[in-house]
C-alpha atoms as a PDB file:
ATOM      1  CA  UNK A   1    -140.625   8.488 -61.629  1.00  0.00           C
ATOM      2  CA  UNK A   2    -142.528  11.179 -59.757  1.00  0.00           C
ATOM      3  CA  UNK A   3    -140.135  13.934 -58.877  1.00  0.00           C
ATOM      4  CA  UNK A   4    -141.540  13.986 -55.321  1.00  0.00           C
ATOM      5  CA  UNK A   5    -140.227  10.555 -55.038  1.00  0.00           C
ATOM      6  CA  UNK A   6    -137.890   9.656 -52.001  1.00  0.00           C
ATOM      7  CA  UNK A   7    -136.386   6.599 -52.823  1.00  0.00           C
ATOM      8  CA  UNK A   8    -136.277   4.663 -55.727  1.00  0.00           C
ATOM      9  CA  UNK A   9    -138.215   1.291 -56.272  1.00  0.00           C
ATOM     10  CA  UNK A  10    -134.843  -0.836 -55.904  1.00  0.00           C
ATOM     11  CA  UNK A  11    -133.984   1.590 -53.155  1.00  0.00           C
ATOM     12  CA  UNK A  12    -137.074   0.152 -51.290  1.00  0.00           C
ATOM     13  CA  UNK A  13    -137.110  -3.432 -52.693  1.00  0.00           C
ATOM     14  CA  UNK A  14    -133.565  -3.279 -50.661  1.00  0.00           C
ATOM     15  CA  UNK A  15    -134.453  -1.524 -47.735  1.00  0.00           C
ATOM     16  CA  UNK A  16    -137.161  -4.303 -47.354  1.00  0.00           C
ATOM     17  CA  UNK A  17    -134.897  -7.282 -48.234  1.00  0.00           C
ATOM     18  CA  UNK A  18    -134.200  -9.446 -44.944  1.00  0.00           C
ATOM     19  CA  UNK A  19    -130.508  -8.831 -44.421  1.00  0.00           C
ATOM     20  CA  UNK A  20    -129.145 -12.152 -44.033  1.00  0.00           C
ATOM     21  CA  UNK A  21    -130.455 -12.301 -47.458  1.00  0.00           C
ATOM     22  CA  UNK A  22    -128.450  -9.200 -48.560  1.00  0.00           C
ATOM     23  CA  UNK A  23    -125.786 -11.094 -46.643  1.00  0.00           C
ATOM     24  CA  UNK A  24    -126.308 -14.386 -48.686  1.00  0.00           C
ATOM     25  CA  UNK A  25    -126.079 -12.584 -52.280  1.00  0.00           C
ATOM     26  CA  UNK A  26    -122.770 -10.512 -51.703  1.00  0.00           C
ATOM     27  CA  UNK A  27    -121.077 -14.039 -50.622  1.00  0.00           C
ATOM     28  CA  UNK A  28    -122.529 -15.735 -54.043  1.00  0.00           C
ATOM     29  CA  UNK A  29    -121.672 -12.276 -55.749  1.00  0.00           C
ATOM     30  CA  UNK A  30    -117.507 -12.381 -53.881  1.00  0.00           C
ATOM     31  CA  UNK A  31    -118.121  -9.238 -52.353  1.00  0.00           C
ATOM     32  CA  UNK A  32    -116.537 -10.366 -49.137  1.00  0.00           C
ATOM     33  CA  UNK A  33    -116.625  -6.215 -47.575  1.00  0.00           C
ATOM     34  CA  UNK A  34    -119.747  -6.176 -48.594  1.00  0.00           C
ATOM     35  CA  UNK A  35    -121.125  -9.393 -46.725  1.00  0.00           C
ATOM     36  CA  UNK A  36    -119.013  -8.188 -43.627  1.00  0.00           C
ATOM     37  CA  UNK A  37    -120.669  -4.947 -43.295  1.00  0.00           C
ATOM     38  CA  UNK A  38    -124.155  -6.418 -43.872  1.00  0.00           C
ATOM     39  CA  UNK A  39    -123.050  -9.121 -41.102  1.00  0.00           C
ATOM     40  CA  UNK A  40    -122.271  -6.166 -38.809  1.00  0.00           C
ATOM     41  CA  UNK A  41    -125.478  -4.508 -39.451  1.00  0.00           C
ATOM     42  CA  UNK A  42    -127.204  -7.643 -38.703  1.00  0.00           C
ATOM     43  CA  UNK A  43    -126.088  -8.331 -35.536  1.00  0.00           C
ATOM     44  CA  UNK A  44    -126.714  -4.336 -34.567  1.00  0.00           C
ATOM     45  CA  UNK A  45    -130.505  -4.540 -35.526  1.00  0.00           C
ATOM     46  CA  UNK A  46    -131.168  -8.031 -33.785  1.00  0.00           C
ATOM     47  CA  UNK A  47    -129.182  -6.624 -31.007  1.00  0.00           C
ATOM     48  CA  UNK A  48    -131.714  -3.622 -30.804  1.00  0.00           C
ATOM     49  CA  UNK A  49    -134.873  -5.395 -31.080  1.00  0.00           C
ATOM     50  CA  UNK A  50    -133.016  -8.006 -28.158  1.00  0.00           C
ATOM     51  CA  UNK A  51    -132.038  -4.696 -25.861  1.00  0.00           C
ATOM     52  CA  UNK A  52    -135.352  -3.279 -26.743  1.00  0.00           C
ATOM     53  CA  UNK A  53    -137.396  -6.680 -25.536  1.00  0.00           C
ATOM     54  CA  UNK A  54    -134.929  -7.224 -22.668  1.00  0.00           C
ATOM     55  CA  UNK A  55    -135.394  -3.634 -21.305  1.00  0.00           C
ATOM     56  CA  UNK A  56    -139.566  -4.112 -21.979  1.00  0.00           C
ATOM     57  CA  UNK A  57    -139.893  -7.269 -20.129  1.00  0.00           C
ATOM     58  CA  UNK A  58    -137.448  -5.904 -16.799  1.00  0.00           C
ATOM     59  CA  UNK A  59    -140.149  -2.480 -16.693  1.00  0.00           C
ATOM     60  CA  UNK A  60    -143.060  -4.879 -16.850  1.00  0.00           C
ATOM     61  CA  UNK A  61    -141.814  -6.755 -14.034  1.00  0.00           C
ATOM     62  CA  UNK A  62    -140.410  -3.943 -12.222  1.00  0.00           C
ATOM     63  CA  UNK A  63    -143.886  -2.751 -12.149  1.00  0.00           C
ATOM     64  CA  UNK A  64    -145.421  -5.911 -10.877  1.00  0.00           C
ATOM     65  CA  UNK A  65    -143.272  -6.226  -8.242  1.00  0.00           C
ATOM     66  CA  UNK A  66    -143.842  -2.125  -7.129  1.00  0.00           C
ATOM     67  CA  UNK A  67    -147.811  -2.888  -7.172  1.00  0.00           C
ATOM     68  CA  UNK A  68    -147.797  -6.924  -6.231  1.00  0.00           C
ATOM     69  CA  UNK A  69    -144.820  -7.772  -4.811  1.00  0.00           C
ATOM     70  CA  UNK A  70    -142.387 -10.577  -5.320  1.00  0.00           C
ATOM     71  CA  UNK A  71    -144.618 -13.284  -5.241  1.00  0.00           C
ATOM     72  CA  UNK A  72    -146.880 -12.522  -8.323  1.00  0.00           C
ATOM     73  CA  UNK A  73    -143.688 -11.700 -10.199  1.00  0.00           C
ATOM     74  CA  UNK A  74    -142.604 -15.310  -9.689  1.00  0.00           C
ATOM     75  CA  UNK A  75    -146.412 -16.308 -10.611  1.00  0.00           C
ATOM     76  CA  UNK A  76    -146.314 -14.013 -13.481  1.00  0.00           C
ATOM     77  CA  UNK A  77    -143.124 -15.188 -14.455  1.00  0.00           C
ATOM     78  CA  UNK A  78    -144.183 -19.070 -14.113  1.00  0.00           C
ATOM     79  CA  UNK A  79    -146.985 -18.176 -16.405  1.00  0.00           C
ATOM     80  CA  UNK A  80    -145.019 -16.668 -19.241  1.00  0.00           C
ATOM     81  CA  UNK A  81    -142.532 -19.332 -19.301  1.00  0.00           C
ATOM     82  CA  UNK A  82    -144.919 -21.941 -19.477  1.00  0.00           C
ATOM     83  CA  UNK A  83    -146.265 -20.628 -22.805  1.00  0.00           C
ATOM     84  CA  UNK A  84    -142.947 -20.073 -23.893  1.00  0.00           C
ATOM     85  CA  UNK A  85    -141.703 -23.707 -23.049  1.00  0.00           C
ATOM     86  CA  UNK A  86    -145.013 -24.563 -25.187  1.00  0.00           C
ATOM     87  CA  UNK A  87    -144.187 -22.269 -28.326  1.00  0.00           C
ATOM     88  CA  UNK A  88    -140.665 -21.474 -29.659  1.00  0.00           C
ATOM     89  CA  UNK A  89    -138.686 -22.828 -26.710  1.00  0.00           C
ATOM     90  CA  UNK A  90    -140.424 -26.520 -26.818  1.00  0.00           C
ATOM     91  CA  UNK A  91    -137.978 -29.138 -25.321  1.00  0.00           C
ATOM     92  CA  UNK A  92    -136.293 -31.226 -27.848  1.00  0.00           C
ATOM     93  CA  UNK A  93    -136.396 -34.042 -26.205  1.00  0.00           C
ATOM     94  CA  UNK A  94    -132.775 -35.054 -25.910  1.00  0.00           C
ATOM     95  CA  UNK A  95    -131.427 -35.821 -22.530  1.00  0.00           C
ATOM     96  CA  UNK A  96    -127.678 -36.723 -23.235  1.00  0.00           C
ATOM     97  CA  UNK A  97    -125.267 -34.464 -21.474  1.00  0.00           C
ATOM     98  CA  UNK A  98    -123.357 -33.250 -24.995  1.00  0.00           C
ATOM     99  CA  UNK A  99    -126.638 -32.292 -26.565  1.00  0.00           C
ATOM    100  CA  UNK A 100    -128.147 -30.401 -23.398  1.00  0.00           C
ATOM    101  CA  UNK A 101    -124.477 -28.851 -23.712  1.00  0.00           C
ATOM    102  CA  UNK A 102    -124.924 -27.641 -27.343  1.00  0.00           C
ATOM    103  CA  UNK A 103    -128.457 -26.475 -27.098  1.00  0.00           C
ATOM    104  CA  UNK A 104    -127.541 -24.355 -24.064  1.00  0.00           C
ATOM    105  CA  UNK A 105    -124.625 -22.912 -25.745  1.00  0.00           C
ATOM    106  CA  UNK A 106    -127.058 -22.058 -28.691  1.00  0.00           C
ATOM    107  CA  UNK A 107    -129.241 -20.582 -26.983  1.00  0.00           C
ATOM    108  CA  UNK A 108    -127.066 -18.399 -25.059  1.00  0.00           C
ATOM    109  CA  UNK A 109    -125.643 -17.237 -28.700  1.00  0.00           C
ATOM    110  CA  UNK A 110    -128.763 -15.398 -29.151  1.00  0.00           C
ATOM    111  CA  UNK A 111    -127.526 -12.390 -26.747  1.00  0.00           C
ATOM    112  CA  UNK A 112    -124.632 -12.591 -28.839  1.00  0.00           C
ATOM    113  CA  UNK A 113    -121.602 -12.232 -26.343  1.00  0.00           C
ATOM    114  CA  UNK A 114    -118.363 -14.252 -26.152  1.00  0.00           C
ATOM    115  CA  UNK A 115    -119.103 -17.462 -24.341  1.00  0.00           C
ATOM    116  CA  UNK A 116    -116.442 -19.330 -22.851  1.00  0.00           C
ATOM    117  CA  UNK A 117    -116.685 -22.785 -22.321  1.00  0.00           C
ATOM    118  CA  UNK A 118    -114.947 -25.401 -19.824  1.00  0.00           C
ATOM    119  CA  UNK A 119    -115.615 -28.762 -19.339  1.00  0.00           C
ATOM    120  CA  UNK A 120    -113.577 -30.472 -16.039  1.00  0.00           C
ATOM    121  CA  UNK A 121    -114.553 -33.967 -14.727  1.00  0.00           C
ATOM    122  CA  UNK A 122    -117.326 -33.046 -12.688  1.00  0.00           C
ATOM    123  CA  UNK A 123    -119.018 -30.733 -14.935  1.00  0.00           C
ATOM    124  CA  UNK A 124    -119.662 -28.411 -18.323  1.00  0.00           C
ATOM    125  CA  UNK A 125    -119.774 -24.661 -17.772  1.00  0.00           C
ATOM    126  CA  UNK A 126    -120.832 -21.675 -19.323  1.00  0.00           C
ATOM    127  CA  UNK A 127    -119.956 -18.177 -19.189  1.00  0.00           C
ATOM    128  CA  UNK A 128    -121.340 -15.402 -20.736  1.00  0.00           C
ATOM    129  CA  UNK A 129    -118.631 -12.660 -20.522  1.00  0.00           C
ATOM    130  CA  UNK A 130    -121.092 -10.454 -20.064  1.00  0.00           C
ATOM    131  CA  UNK A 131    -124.031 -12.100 -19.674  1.00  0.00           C
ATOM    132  CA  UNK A 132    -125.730 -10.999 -22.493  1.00  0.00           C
ATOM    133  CA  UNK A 133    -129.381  -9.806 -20.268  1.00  0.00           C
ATOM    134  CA  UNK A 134    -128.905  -9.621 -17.135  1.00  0.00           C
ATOM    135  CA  UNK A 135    -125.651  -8.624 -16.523  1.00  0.00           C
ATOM    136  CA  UNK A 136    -125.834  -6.495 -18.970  1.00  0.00           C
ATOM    137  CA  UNK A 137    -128.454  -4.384 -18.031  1.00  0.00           C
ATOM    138  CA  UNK A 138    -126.645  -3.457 -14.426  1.00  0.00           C
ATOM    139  CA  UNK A 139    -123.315  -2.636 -17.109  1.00  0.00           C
ATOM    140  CA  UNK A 140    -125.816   0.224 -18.619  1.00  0.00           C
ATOM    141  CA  UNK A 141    -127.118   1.486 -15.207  1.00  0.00           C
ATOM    142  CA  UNK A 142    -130.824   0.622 -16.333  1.00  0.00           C
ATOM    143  CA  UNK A 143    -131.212   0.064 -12.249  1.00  0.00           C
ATOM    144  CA  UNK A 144    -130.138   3.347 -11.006  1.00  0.00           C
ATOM    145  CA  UNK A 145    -132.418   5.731 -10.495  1.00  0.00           C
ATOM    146  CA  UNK A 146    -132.415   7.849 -13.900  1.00  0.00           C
ATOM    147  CA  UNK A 147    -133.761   5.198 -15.473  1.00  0.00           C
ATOM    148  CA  UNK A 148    -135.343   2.768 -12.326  1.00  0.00           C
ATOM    149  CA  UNK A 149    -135.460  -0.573 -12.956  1.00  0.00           C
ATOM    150  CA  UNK A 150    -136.649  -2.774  -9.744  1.00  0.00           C
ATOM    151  CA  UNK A 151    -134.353  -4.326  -7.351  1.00  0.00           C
ATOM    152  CA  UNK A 152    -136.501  -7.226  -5.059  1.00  0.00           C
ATOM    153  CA  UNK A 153    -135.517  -5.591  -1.703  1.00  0.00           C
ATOM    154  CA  UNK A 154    -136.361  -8.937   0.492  1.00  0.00           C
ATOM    155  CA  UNK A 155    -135.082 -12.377   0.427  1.00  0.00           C
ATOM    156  CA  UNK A 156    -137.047 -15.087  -1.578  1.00  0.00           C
ATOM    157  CA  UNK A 157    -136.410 -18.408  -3.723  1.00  0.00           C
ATOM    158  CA  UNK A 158    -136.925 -16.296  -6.805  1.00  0.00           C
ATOM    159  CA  UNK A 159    -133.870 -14.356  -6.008  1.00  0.00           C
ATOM    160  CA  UNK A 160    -131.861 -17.357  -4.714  1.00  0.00           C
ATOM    161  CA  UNK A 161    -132.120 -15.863  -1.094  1.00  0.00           C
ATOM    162  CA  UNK A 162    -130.406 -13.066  -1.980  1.00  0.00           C
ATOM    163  CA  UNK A 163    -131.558  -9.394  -1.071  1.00  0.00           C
ATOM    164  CA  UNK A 164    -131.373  -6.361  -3.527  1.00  0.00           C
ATOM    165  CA  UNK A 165    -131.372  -8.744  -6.440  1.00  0.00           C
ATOM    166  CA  UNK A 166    -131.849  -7.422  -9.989  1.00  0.00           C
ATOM    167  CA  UNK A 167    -135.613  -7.475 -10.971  1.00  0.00           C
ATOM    168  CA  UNK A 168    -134.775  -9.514 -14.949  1.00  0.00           C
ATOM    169  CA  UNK A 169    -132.716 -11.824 -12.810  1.00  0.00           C
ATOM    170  CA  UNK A 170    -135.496 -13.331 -11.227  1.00  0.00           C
ATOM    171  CA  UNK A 171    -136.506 -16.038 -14.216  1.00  0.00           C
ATOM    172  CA  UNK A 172    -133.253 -17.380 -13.540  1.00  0.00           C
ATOM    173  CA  UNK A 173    -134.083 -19.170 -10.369  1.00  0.00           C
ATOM    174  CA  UNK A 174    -137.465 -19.565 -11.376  1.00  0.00           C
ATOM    175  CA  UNK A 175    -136.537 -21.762 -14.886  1.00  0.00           C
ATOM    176  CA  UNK A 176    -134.509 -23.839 -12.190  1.00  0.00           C
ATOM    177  CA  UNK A 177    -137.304 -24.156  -9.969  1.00  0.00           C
ATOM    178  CA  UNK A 178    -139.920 -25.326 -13.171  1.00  0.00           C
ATOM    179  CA  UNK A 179    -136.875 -27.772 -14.472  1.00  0.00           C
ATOM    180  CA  UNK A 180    -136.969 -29.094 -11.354  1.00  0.00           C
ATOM    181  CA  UNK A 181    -140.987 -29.495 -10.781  1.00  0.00           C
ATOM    182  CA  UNK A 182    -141.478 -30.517 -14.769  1.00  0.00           C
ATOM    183  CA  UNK A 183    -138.591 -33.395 -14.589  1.00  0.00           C
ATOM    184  CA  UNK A 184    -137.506 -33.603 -10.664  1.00  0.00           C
ATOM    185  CA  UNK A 185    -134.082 -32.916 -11.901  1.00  0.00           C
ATOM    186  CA  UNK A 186    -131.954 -29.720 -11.716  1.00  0.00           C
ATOM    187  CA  UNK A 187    -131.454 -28.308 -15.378  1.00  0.00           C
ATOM    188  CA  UNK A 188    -128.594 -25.931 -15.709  1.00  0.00           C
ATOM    189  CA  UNK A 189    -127.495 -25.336 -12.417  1.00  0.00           C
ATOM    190  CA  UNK A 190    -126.599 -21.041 -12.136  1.00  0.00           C
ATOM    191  CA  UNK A 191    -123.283 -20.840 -10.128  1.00  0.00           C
ATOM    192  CA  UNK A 192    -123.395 -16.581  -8.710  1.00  0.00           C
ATOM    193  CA  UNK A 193    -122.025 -14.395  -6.041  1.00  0.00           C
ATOM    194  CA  UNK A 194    -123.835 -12.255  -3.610  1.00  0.00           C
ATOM    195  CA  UNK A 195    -124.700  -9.534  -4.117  1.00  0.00           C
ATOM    196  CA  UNK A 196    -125.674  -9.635  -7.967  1.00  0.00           C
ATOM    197  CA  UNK A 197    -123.567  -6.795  -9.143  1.00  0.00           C
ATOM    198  CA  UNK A 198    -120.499  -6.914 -11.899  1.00  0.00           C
ATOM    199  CA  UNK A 199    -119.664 -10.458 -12.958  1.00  0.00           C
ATOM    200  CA  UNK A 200    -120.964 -12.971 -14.892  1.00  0.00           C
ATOM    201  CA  UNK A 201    -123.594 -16.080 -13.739  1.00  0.00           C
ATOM    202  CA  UNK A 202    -121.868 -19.577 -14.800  1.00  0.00           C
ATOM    203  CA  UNK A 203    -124.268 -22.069 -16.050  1.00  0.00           C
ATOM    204  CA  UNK A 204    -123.537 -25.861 -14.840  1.00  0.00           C
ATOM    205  CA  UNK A 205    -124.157 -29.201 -16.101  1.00  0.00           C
ATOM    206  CA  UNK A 206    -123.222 -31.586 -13.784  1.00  0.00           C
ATOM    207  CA  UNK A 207    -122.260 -34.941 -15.201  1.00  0.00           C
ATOM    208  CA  UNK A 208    -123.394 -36.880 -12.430  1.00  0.00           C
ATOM    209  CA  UNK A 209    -126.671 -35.413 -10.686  1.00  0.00           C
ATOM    210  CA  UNK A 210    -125.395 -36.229  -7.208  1.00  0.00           C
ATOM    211  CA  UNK A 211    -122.541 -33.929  -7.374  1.00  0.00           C
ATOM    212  CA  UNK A 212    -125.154 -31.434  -7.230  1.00  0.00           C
ATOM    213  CA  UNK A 213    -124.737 -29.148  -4.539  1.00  0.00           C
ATOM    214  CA  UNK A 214    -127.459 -29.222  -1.820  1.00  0.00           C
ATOM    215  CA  UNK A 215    -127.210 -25.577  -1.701  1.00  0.00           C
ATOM    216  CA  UNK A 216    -128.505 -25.076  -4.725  1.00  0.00           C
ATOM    217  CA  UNK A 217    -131.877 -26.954  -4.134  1.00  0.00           C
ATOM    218  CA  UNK A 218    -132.630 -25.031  -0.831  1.00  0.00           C
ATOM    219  CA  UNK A 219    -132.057 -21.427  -2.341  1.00  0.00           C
ATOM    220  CA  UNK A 220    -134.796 -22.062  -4.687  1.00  0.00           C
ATOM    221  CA  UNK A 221    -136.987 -24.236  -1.960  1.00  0.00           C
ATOM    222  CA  UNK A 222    -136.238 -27.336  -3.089  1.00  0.00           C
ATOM    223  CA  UNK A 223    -135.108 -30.650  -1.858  1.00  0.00           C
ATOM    224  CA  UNK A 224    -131.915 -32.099  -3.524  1.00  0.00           C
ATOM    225  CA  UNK A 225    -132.916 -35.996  -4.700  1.00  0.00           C
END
């Protein structure tokens, strides 16, 4: 090997190696420590690339809303989640209330936070403690000015009526509002607190649509059934 060599060629065959592969061979191999650091570096370099993607998106809309205003981000936003519904978020096409429960909850494992999970007779819930976006990105004071993240100053249905309301937030209200238009029934149903600050969103599945409240419909401009 050259001497002006950095790494070796298994040096870089491992560097390049998917980790969960890594991960795979130290369990076949016993190596439990090793399998449990590898599992901790995986969840640190999806957890960048999420942060990373998460912070991206909330300046791109932050800057749509400085130069367009509200309503385009809501148009903008509508447009992007229709290719994503298309692509790697298509609907499975299950409608029973324990499998909506357990696709939620997988999808919410992706921001990798504790989830806590109650189920009562009117309902299933689930909380993010934090949310892993959203919430989140208030906790690292990616909205103050140092670093200036958009706040939507005025009242709208993308913001659930509510007024300073956290620009990455907004594609909350507006997934309810394309549930709603793509099926005429309420999806996950976001249960908050004015004003969007420290605490988490709860996401509801109501067992019976009917116990639905009406409030919910209206602060996204909608009619309840």
């Amino acid at each position: 090997m050259s001497k002006k060599r950095i790494f070796t060629d298994e040096e870089l065959k491992v560097m390049g190696t998917p980790t969960l592969d890594l991960i795979k061979k130290a369990v076949d191999a016993g190596d439990k420590e090793k399998a449990k650091m590898l599992a901790e570096r995986l969840q640190s370099e999806i957890g960048h690339l999420h942060d990373g993607y998460m912070v991206w998106v909330s300046g791109l809309l932050s800057y749509i809303y400085r130069k367009l205003g509200v309503d385009a981000v809501e148009e903008a936003e509508r447009e992007a989640h229709g290719i994503e519904g298309r692509s790697v978020f298509k609907p499975s096409g299950k409608t029973d209330l324990r499998s909506r429960a357990e696709e939620l909850a997988s999808g919410l494992r992706g921001h990798m936070q504790p989830i806590v999970i109650k189920e009562d007779d009117e309902k299933i819930t689930l909380t993010m403690k934090p949310c892993g976006s959203g919430e989140r990105l208030i906790q690292m004071g990616l909205y103050e000015p140092e670093f200036g993240l958009a706040k939507v100053k005025e009242r709208h249905p993308a913001t659930w009526g509510m007024k300073d309301f956290p620009i990455y937030c907004c594609h909350c209200p507006i997934m309810e509002m394309l549930a709603i238009e793509a099926t005429g029934k309420m999806g996950a149903a976001h249960i908050v607190s004015e004003p969007m600050k420290f605490g988490e969103c709860h996401f509801a599945l109501y067992k019976d649509p009917k116990d639905i409240p009406e409030e919910y419909y209206k602060r996204i401009g909608k009619t309840k059934p």
